[in-house]
Protein backbone atom coordinates (compact mmCIF):
# COMPACT_ATOMS: atom_id res chain seq x y z
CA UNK A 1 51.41 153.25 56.51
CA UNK A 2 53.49 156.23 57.66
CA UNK A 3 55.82 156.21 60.43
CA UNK A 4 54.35 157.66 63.55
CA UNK A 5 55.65 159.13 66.70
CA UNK A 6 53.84 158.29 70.25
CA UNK A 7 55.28 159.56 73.06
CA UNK A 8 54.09 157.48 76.36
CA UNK A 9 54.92 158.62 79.85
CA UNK A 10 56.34 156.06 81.20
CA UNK A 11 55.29 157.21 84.63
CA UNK A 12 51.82 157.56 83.45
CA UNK A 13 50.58 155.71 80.38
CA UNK A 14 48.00 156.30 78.50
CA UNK A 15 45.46 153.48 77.42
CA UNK A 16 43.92 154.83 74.98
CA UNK A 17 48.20 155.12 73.10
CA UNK A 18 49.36 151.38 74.49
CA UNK A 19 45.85 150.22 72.53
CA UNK A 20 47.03 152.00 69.56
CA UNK A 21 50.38 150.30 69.14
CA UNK A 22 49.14 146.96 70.04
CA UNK A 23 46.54 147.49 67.03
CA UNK A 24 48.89 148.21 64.57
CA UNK A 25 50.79 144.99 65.71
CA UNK A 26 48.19 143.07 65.81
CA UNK A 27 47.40 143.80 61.79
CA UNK A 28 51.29 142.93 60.96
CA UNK A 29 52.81 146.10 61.84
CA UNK A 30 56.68 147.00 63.42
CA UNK A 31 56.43 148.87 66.17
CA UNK A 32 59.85 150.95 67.46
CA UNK A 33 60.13 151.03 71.48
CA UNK A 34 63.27 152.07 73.75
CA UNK A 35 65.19 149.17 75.66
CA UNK A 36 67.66 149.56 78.16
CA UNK A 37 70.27 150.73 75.57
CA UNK A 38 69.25 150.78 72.07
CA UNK A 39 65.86 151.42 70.76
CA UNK A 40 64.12 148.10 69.59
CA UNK A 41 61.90 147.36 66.26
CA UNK A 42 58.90 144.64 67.38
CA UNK A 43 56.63 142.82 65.00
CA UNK A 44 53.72 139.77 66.40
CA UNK A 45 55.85 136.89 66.68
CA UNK A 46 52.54 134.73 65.97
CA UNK A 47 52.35 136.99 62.51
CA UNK A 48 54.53 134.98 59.71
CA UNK A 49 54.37 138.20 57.65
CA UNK A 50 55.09 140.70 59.92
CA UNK A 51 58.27 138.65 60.66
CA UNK A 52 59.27 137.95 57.64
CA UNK A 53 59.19 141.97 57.03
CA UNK A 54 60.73 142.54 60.30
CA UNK A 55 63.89 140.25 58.92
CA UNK A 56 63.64 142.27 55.79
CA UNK A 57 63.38 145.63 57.73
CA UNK A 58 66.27 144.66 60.19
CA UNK A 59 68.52 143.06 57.24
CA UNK A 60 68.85 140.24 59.24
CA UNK A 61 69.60 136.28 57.78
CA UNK A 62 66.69 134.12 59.08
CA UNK A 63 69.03 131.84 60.91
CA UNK A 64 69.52 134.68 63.40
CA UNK A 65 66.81 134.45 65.97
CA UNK A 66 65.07 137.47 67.75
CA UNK A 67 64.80 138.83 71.51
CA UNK A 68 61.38 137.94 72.37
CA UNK A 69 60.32 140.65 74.96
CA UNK A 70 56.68 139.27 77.02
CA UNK A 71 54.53 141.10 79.66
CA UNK A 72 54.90 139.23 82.79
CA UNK A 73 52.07 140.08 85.11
């Protein structure tokens, strides 16, 4: 898959984009989003793939663990 840009105003979201990137995680995607400071990569945590790719992505030893980042409603 190619990388993507989509821009979402944060003071006005669009479904119809949120959907989009939630899609492409849900089939085992990454999925780059802006924190606080840094911009973050994302994969499905429930997605043993995904992760394993996101470790491979990242460079990171599998002993390190990920930020998990949940919607709290």
């Amino acid at each position: 898959m190619n990388t993507q840009v989509i821009k979402i105003d944060q003071r006005n979201p669009e479904r119809e984009k949120i959907s989009f990137c939630a899609k492409i995680l849900h089939r085992g995607g990454l999925v780059a989003f802006p924190t606080e400071t840094v911009y973050g990569l994302g994969a499905n945590l429930l997605d043993k793939k995904a992760m394993q790719r996101l470790y491979r992505v990242k460079r990171r030893l599998p002993e390190k663990p990920f930020s998990l980042h949940i919607c709290a409603k």
